[in-house]
C-alpha atoms as a PDB file:
ATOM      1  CA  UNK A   1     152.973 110.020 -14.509  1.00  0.00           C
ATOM      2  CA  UNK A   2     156.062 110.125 -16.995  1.00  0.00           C
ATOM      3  CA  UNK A   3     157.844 113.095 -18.897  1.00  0.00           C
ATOM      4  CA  UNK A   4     156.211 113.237 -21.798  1.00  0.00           C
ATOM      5  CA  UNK A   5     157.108 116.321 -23.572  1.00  0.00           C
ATOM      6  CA  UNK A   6     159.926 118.493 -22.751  1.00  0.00           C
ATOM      7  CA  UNK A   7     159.779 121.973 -21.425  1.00  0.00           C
ATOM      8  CA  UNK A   8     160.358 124.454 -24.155  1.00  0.00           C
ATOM      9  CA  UNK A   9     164.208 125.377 -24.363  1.00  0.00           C
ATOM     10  CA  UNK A  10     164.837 128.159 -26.755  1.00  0.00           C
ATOM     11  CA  UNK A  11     167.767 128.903 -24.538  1.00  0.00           C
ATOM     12  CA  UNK A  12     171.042 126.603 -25.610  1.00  0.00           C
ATOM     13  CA  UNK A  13     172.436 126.746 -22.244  1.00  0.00           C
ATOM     14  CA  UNK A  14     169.077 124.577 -20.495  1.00  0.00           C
ATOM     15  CA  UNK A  15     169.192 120.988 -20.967  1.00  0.00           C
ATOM     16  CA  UNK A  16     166.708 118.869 -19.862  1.00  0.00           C
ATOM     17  CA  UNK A  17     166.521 115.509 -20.713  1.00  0.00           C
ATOM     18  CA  UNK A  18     163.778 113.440 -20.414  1.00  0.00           C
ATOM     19  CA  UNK A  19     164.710 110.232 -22.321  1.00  0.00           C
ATOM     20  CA  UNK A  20     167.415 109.466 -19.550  1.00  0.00           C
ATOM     21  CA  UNK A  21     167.694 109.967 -15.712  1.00  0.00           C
ATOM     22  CA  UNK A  22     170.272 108.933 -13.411  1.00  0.00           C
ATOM     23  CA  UNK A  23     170.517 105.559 -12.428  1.00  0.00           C
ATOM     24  CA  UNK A  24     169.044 104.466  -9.483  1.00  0.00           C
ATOM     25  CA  UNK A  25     165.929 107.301 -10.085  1.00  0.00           C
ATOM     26  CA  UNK A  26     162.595 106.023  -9.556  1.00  0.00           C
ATOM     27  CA  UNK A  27     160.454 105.160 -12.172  1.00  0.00           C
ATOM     28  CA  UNK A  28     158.522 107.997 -13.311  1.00  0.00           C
ATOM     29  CA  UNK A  29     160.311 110.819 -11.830  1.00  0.00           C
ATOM     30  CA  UNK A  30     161.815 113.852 -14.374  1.00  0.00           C
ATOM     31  CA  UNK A  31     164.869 115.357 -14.089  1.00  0.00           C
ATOM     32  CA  UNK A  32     167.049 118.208 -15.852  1.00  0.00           C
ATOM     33  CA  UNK A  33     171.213 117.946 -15.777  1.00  0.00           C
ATOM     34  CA  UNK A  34     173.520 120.964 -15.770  1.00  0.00           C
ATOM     35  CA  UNK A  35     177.208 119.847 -17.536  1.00  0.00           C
ATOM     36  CA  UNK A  36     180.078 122.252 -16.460  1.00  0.00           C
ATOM     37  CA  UNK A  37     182.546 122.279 -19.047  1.00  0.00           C
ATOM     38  CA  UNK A  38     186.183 121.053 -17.995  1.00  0.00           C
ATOM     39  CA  UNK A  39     188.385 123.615 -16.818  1.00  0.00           C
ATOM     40  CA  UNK A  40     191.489 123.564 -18.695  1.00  0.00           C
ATOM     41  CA  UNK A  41     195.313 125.934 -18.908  1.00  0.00           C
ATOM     42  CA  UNK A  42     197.572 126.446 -20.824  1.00  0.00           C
ATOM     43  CA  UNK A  43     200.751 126.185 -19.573  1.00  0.00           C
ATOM     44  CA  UNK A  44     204.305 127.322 -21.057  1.00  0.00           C
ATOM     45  CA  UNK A  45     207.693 126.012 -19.685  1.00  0.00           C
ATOM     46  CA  UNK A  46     211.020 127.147 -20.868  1.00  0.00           C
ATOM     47  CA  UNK A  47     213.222 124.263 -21.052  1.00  0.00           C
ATOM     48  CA  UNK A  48     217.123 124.328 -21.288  1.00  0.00           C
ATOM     49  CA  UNK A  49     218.317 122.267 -23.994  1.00  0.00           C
ATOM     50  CA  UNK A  50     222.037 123.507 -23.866  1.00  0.00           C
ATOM     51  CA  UNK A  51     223.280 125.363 -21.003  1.00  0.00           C
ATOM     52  CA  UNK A  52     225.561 128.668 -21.313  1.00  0.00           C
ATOM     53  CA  UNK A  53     229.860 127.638 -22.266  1.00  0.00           C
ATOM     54  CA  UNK A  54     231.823 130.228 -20.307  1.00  0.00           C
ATOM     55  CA  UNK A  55     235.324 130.890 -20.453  1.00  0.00           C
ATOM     56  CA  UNK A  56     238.200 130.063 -17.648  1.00  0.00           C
ATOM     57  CA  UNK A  57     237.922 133.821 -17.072  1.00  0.00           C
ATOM     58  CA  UNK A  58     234.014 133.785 -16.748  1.00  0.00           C
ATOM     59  CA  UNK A  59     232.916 135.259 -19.624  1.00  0.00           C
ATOM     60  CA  UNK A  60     229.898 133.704 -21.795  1.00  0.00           C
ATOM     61  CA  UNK A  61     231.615 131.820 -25.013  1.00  0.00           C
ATOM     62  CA  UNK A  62     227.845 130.609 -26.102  1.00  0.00           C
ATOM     63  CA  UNK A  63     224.522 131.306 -23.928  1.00  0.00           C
ATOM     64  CA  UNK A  64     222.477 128.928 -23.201  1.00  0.00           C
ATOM     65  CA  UNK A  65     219.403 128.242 -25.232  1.00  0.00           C
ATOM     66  CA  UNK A  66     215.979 126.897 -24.707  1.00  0.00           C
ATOM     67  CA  UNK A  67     213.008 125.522 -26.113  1.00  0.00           C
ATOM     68  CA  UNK A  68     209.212 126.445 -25.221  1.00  0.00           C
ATOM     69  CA  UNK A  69     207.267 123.730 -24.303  1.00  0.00           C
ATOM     70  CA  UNK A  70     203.352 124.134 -24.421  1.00  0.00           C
ATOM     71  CA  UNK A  71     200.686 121.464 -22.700  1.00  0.00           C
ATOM     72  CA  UNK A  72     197.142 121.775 -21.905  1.00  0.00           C
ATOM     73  CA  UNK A  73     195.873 120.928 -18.300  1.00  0.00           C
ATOM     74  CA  UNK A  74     192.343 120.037 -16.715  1.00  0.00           C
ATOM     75  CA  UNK A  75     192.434 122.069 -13.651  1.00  0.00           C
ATOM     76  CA  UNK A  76     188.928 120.882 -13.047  1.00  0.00           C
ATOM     77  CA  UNK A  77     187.226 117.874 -14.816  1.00  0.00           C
ATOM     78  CA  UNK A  78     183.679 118.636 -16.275  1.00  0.00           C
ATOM     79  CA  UNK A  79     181.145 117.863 -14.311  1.00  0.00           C
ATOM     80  CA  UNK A  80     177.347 116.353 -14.752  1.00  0.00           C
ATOM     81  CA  UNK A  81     174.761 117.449 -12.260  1.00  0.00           C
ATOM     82  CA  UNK A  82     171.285 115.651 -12.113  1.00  0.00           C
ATOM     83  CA  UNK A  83     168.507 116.966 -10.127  1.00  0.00           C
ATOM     84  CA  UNK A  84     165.127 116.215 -10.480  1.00  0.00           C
ATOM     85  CA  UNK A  85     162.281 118.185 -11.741  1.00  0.00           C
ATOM     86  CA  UNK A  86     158.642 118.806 -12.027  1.00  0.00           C
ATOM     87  CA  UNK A  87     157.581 116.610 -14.962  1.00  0.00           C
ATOM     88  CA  UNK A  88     156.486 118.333 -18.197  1.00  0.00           C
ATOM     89  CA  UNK A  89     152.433 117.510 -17.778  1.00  0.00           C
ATOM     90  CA  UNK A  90     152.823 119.704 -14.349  1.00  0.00           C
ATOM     91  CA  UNK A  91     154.489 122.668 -16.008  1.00  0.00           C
ATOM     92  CA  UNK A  92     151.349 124.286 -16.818  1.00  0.00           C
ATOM     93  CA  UNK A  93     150.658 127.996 -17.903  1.00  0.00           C
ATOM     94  CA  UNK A  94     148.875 128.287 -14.073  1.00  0.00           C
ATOM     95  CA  UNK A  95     151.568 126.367 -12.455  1.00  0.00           C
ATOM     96  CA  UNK A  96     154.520 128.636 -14.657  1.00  0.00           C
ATOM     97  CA  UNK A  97     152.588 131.512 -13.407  1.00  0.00           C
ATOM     98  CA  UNK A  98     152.982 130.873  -9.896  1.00  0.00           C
ATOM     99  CA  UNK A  99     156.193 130.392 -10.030  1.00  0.00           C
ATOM    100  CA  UNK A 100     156.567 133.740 -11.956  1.00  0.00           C
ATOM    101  CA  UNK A 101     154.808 134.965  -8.921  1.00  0.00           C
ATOM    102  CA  UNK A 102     156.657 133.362  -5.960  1.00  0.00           C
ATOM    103  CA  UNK A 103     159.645 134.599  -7.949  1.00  0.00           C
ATOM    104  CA  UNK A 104     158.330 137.793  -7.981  1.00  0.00           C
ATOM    105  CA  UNK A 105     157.623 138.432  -4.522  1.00  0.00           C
ATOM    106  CA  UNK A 106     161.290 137.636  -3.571  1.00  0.00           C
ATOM    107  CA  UNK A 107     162.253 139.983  -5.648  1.00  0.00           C
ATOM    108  CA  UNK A 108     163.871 138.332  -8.551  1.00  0.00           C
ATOM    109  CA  UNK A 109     161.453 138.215 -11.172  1.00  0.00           C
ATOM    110  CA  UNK A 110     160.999 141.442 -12.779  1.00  0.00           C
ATOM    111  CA  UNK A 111     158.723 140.545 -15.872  1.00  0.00           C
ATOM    112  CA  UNK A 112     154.879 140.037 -16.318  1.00  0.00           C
ATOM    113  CA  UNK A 113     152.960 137.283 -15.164  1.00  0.00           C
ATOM    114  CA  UNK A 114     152.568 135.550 -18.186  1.00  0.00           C
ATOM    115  CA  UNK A 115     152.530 131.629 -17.514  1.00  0.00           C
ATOM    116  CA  UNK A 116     155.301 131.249 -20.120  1.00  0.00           C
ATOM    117  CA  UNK A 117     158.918 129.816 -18.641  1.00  0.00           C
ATOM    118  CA  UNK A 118     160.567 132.386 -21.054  1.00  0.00           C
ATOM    119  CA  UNK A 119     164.420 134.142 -20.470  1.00  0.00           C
ATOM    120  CA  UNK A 120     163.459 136.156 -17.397  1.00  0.00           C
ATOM    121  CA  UNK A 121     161.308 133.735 -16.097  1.00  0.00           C
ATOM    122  CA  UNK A 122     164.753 131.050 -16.303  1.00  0.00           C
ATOM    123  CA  UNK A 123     166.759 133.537 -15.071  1.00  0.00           C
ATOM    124  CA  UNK A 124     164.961 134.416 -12.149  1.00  0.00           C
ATOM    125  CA  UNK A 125     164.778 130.849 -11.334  1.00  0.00           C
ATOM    126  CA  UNK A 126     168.519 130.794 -11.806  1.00  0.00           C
ATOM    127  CA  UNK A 127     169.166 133.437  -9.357  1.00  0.00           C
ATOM    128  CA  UNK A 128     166.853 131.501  -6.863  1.00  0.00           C
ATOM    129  CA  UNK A 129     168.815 128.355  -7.027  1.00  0.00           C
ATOM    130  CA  UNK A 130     171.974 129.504  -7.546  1.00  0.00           C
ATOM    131  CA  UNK A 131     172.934 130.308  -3.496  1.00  0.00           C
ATOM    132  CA  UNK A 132     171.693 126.580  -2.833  1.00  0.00           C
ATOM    133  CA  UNK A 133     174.570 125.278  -5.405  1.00  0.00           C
ATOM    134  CA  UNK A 134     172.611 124.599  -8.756  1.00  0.00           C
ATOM    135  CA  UNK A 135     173.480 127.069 -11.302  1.00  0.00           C
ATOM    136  CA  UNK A 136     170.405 126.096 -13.559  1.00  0.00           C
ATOM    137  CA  UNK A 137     167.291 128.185 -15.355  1.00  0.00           C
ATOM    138  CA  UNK A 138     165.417 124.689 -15.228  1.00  0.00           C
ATOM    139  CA  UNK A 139     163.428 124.575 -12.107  1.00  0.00           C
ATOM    140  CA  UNK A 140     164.259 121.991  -9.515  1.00  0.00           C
ATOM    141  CA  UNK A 141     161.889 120.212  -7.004  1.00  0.00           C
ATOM    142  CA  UNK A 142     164.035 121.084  -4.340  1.00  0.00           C
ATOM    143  CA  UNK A 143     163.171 124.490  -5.839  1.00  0.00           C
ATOM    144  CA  UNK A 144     159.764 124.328  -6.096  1.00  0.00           C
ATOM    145  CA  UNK A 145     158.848 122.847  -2.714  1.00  0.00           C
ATOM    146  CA  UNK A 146     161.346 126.041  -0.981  1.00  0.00           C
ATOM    147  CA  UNK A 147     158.856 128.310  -3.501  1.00  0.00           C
ATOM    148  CA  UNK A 148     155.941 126.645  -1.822  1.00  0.00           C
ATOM    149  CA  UNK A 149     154.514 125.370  -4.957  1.00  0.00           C
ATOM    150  CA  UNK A 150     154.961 121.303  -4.514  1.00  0.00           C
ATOM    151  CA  UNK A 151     153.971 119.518  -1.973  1.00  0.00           C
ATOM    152  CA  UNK A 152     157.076 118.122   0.642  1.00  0.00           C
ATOM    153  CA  UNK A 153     157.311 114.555   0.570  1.00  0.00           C
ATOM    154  CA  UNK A 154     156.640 113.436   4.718  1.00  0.00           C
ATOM    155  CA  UNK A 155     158.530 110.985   5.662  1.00  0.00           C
ATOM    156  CA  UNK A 156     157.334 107.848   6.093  1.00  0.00           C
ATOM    157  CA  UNK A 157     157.022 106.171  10.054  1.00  0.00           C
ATOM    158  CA  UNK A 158     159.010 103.116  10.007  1.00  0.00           C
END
Protein backbone atom coordinates (compact mmCIF):
# COMPACT_ATOMS: atom_id res chain seq x y z
CA UNK A 1 0.00 0.00 0.00
CA UNK A 2 1.49 3.40 -1.41
CA UNK A 3 0.83 7.18 -0.48
CA UNK A 4 -1.65 8.05 -2.53
CA UNK A 5 -3.02 11.29 -1.50
CA UNK A 6 -1.45 13.61 0.85
CA UNK A 7 -2.67 14.56 4.24
CA UNK A 8 -4.38 17.87 4.15
CA UNK A 9 -1.80 20.77 4.97
CA UNK A 10 -3.48 24.06 5.34
CA UNK A 11 -0.63 24.84 7.64
CA UNK A 12 2.65 26.21 5.52
CA UNK A 13 4.98 25.07 8.08
CA UNK A 14 3.95 20.87 7.48
CA UNK A 15 5.51 19.32 4.60
CA UNK A 16 4.91 16.06 3.67
CA UNK A 17 5.99 14.69 0.66
CA UNK A 18 4.85 11.79 -0.82
CA UNK A 19 6.35 11.81 -4.36
CA UNK A 20 9.93 11.32 -2.76
CA UNK A 21 11.38 9.41 0.29
CA UNK A 22 14.80 8.99 1.36
CA UNK A 23 16.92 6.75 -0.34
CA UNK A 24 17.36 3.51 0.82
CA UNK A 25 13.33 3.53 2.17
CA UNK A 26 11.44 0.56 1.37
CA UNK A 27 9.13 0.43 -1.24
CA UNK A 28 5.84 1.48 -0.17
CA UNK A 29 6.54 3.13 3.02
CA UNK A 30 5.38 7.17 3.53
CA UNK A 31 7.25 9.60 5.04
CA UNK A 32 7.01 13.47 6.02
CA UNK A 33 10.50 15.75 6.21
CA UNK A 34 10.97 18.71 8.55
CA UNK A 35 13.77 21.38 6.82
CA UNK A 36 15.38 23.69 9.51
CA UNK A 37 16.36 26.74 7.92
CA UNK A 38 20.24 27.60 8.07
CA UNK A 39 21.28 29.54 10.89
CA UNK A 40 23.08 32.49 9.79
CA UNK A 41 24.98 36.14 11.64
CA UNK A 42 25.83 38.91 10.85
CA UNK A 43 28.97 39.89 11.79
CA UNK A 44 30.73 43.50 11.84
CA UNK A 45 34.58 43.98 12.14
CA UNK A 46 36.28 47.26 12.38
CA UNK A 47 39.30 47.15 10.37
CA UNK A 48 42.31 49.64 10.57
CA UNK A 49 43.19 50.90 7.31
CA UNK A 50 45.65 53.68 8.57
CA UNK A 51 46.88 53.65 11.99
CA UNK A 52 47.07 56.94 14.31
CA UNK A 53 50.64 59.52 13.26
CA UNK A 54 51.76 60.86 16.62
CA UNK A 55 54.21 63.37 17.27
CA UNK A 56 57.96 62.92 18.86
CA UNK A 57 56.23 64.40 21.92
CA UNK A 58 53.23 61.87 21.81
CA UNK A 59 50.58 63.75 20.77
CA UNK A 60 48.05 62.46 17.91
CA UNK A 61 49.08 64.44 14.46
CA UNK A 62 46.20 62.23 12.54
CA UNK A 63 44.03 59.31 14.29
CA UNK A 64 43.76 56.40 12.94
CA UNK A 65 40.84 55.46 10.79
CA UNK A 66 38.91 52.40 9.92
CA UNK A 67 36.63 50.77 7.73
CA UNK A 68 33.50 48.47 8.71
CA UNK A 69 33.53 45.33 7.26
CA UNK A 70 30.16 43.30 7.15
CA UNK A 71 29.91 39.26 6.24
CA UNK A 72 27.22 36.84 6.73
CA UNK A 73 27.96 33.45 8.54
CA UNK A 74 26.14 29.93 8.73
CA UNK A 75 26.44 29.19 12.32
CA UNK A 76 24.40 26.12 11.61
CA UNK A 77 23.75 24.60 8.10
CA UNK A 78 20.00 23.79 7.35
CA UNK A 79 19.07 20.69 7.96
CA UNK A 80 16.55 17.91 6.28
CA UNK A 81 14.92 15.45 8.59
CA UNK A 82 13.01 12.35 7.14
CA UNK A 83 10.93 10.20 9.24
CA UNK A 84 8.43 8.01 8.19
CA UNK A 85 4.76 8.14 8.49
CA UNK A 86 1.44 6.49 8.44
CA UNK A 87 0.49 6.49 4.75
CA UNK A 88 -2.41 8.72 3.63
CA UNK A 89 -5.12 5.63 3.02
CA UNK A 90 -4.52 4.94 7.00
CA UNK A 91 -5.18 8.50 8.09
CA UNK A 92 -8.75 7.99 8.43
CA UNK A 93 -11.42 10.21 10.26
CA UNK A 94 -11.53 6.97 13.00
CA UNK A 95 -7.88 6.57 12.97
CA UNK A 96 -7.39 10.85 13.29
CA UNK A 97 -9.79 10.47 16.06
CA UNK A 98 -7.84 8.23 18.08
CA UNK A 99 -5.10 9.96 17.90
CA UNK A 100 -7.07 13.12 18.97
CA UNK A 101 -7.89 10.88 21.82
CA UNK A 102 -4.55 9.33 22.89
CA UNK A 103 -3.47 12.96 22.62
CA UNK A 104 -6.01 13.89 24.77
CA UNK A 105 -5.56 11.70 27.58
CA UNK A 106 -1.89 12.87 27.97
CA UNK A 107 -2.99 15.95 28.27
CA UNK A 108 -2.03 17.80 25.20
CA UNK A 109 -4.91 17.90 23.10
CA UNK A 110 -7.37 20.32 24.24
CA UNK A 111 -9.96 20.38 21.26
CA UNK A 112 -12.98 18.11 20.29
CA UNK A 113 -12.81 14.81 18.98
CA UNK A 114 -13.48 15.50 15.60
CA UNK A 115 -11.45 13.00 13.27
CA UNK A 116 -10.04 16.02 11.41
CA UNK A 117 -5.91 16.50 11.70
CA UNK A 118 -6.69 20.31 11.98
CA UNK A 119 -4.19 23.16 13.95
CA UNK A 120 -4.72 21.79 17.45
CA UNK A 121 -4.84 18.44 16.46
CA UNK A 122 -0.91 19.18 14.67
CA UNK A 123 0.02 20.94 17.47
CA UNK A 124 -0.72 18.56 19.99
CA UNK A 125 1.09 16.07 18.00
CA UNK A 126 3.93 18.54 17.92
CA UNK A 127 4.17 18.83 21.57
CA UNK A 128 4.15 14.92 21.74
CA UNK A 129 7.11 14.52 19.54
CA UNK A 130 8.92 17.31 20.25
CA UNK A 131 10.86 15.84 23.72
CA UNK A 132 11.83 12.73 21.43
CA UNK A 133 13.76 15.31 18.93
CA UNK A 134 11.23 15.83 15.96
CA UNK A 135 9.82 19.20 16.01
CA UNK A 136 6.95 18.24 13.50
CA UNK A 137 2.80 18.59 13.50
CA UNK A 138 2.96 15.56 10.94
CA UNK A 139 2.60 12.42 12.88
CA UNK A 140 5.44 9.97 12.91
CA UNK A 141 5.31 6.10 13.20
CA UNK A 142 7.64 6.21 15.85
CA UNK A 143 4.81 8.41 17.16
CA UNK A 144 2.05 6.47 16.60
CA UNK A 145 3.29 3.08 17.83
CA UNK A 146 4.48 5.20 21.51
CA UNK A 147 0.48 6.46 21.17
CA UNK A 148 -0.46 2.83 20.93
CA UNK A 149 -2.21 3.22 17.72
CA UNK A 150 0.19 1.06 15.17
CA UNK A 151 1.19 -2.01 15.58
CA UNK A 152 5.31 -2.51 16.66
CA UNK A 153 7.12 -4.21 14.08
CA UNK A 154 8.67 -7.72 16.12
CA UNK A 155 11.67 -8.48 15.18
CA UNK A 156 12.32 -11.11 13.15
CA UNK A 157 14.35 -14.59 14.69
CA UNK A 158 17.33 -15.00 12.64
Amino acid sequence: MGCQAPLPADDPEIVQNLAESPPGAAPGTCWGKVATPAVIETVTDQVLVQPAVLAADGSVQSPASYRTETRQEIVKEREVTWFETPCAAAMTPEFVASVQRALKVRALYRGPISGQMDSRTRAAIRAFQAPGGLDSGILSLDAARKLGLVAVERPEAG
